[in-house]
C-alpha atoms as a PDB file:
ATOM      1  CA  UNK A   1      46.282  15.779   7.566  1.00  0.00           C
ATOM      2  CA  UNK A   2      45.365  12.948   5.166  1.00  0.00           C
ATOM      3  CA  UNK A   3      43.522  11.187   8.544  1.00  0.00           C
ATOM      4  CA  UNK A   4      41.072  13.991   9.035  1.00  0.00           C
ATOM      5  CA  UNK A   5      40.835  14.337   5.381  1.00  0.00           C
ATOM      6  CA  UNK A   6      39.571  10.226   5.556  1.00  0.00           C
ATOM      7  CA  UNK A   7      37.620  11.347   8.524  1.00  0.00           C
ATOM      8  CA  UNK A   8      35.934  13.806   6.995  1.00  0.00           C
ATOM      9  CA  UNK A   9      34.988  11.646   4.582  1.00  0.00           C
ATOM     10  CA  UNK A  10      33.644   9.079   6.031  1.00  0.00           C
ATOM     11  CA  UNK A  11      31.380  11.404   8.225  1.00  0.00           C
ATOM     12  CA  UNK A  12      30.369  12.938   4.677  1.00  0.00           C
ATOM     13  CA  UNK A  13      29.405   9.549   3.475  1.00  0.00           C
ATOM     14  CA  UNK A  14      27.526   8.305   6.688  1.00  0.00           C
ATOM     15  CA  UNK A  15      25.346  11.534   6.478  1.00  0.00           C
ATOM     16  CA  UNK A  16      24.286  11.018   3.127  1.00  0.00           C
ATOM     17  CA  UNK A  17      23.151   7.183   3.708  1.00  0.00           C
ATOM     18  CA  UNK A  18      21.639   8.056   6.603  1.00  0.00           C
ATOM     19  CA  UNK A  19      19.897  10.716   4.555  1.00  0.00           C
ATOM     20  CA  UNK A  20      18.710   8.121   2.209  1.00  0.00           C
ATOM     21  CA  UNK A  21      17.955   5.479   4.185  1.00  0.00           C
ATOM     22  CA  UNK A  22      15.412   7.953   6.144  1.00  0.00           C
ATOM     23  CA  UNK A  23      13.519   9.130   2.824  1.00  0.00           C
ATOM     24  CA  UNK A  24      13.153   4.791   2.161  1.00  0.00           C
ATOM     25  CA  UNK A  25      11.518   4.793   5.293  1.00  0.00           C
ATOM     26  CA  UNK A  26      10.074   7.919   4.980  1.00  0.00           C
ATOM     27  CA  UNK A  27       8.572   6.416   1.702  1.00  0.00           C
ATOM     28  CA  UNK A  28       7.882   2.792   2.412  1.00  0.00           C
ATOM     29  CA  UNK A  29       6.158   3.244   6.094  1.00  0.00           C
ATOM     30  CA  UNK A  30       5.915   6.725   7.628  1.00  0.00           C
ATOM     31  CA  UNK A  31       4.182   8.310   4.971  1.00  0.00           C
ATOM     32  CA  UNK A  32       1.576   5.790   4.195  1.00  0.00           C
ATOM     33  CA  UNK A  33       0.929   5.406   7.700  1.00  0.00           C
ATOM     34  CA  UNK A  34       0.233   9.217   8.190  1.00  0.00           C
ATOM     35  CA  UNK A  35      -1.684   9.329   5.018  1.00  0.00           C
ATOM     36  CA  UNK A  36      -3.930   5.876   6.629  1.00  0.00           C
ATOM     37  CA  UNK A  37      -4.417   7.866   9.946  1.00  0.00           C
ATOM     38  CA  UNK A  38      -5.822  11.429   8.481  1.00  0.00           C
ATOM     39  CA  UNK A  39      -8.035   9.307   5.703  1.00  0.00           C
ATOM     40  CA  UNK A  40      -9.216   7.040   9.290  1.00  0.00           C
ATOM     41  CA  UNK A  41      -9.860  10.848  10.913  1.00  0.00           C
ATOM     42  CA  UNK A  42     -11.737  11.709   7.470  1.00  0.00           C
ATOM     43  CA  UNK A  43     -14.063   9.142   8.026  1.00  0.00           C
ATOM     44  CA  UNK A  44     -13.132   6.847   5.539  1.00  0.00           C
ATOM     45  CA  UNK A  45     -12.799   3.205   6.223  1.00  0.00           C
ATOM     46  CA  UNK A  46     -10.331   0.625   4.595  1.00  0.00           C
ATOM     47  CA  UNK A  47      -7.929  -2.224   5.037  1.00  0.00           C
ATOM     48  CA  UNK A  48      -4.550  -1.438   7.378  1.00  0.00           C
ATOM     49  CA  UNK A  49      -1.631  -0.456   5.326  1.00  0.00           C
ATOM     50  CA  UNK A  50       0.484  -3.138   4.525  1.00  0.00           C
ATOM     51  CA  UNK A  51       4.275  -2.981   3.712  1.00  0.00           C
ATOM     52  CA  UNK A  52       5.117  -2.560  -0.343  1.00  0.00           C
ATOM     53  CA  UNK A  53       2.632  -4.803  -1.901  1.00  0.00           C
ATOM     54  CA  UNK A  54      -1.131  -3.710   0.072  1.00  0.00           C
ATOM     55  CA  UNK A  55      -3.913  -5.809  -1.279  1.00  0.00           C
ATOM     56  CA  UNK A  56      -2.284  -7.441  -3.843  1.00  0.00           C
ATOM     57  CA  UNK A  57      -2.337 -10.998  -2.420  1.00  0.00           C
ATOM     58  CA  UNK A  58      -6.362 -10.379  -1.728  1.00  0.00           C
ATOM     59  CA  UNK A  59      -6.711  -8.757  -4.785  1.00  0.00           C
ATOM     60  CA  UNK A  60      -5.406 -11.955  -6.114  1.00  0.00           C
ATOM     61  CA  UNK A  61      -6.922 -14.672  -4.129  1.00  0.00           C
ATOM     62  CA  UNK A  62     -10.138 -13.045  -4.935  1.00  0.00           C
ATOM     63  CA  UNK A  63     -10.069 -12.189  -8.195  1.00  0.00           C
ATOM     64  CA  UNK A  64      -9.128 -16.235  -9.339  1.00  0.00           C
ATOM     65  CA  UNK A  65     -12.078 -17.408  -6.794  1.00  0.00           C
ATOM     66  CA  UNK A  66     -14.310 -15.545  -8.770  1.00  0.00           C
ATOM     67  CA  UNK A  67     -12.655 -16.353 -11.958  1.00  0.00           C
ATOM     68  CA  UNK A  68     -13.326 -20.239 -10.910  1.00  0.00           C
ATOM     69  CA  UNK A  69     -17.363 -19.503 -11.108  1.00  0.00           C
ATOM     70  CA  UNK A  70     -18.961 -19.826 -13.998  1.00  0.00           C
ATOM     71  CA  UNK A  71     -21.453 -16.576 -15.315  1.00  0.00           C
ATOM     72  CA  UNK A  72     -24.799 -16.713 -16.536  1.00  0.00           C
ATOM     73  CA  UNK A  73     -25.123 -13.852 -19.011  1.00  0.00           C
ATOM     74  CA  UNK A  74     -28.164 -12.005 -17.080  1.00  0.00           C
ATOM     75  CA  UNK A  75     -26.070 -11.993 -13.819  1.00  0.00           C
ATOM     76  CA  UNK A  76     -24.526  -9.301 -12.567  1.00  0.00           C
ATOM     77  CA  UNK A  77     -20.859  -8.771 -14.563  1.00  0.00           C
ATOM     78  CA  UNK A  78     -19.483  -6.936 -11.781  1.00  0.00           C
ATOM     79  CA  UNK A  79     -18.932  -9.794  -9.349  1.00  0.00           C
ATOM     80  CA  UNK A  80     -16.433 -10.938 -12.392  1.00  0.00           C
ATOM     81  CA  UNK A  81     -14.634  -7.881 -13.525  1.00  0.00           C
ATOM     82  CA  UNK A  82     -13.824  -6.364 -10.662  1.00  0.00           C
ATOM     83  CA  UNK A  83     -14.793  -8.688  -8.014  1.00  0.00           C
ATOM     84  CA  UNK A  84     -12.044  -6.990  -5.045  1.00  0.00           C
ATOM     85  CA  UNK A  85     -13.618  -3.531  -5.626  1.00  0.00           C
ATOM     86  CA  UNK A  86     -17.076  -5.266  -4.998  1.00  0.00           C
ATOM     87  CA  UNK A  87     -15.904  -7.397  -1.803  1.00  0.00           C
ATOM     88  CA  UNK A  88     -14.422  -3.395  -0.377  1.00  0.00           C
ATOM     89  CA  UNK A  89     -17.808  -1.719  -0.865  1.00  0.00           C
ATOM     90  CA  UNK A  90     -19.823  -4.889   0.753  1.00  0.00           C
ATOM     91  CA  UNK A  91     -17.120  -4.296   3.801  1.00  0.00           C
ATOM     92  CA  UNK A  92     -16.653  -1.010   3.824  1.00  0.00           C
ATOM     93  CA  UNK A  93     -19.747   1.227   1.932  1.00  0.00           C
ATOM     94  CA  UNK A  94     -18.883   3.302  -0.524  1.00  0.00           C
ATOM     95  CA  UNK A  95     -16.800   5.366   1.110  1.00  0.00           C
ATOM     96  CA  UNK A  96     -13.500   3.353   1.363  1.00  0.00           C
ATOM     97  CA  UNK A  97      -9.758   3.497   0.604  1.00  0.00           C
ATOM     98  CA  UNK A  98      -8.066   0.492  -1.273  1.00  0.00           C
ATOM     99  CA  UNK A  99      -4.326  -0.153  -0.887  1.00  0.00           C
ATOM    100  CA  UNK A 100      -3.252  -1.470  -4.312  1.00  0.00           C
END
């Protein structure tokens, strides 16, 4: 009795983490990927979906190069506030999907 009770049990618990380890993935990769793939068949163009943190490293890199350049006060302010949103529509058009 108390060995299929323990059984039980066990079976119980492996459902439920397999259960939760599914929606992780579910969240983390299969969804995104899906959601890359019908924006792709919509026509819209972007950077590949990358695991947790996107563009964040390019956002980054980017963002400090142009940060590094100094400004004249007639130029164009965009290349220095938002200088990865700028380098997507010079790739892309304006008719993109950022991963951030």
């Amino acid at each position: 009795m108390e060995v299929s009770i323990l059984k039980l049990c066990s079976f119980v618990l492996e459902i439920v983490i397999t259960t939760l380890a599914w929606r992780v993935v579910n969240w983390v990769w299969v969804r995104p990927r899906k959601m890359e793939k019908w924006l792709r068949n919509q026509g819209l163009k972007g950077n590949s979906y990358r695991f947790l943190f996107g563009d964040l490293k390019d956002n980054s890199s980017v963002t400090k190069e142009a940060r590094s350049k100094p400004i004249n006060l007639s130029a164009n302010i965009a290349t220095r506030v938002v200088p990865f949103h700028l380098h997507t529509v010079n790739t892309y058009g304006t008719k993109f999907f950022p991963h951030i």
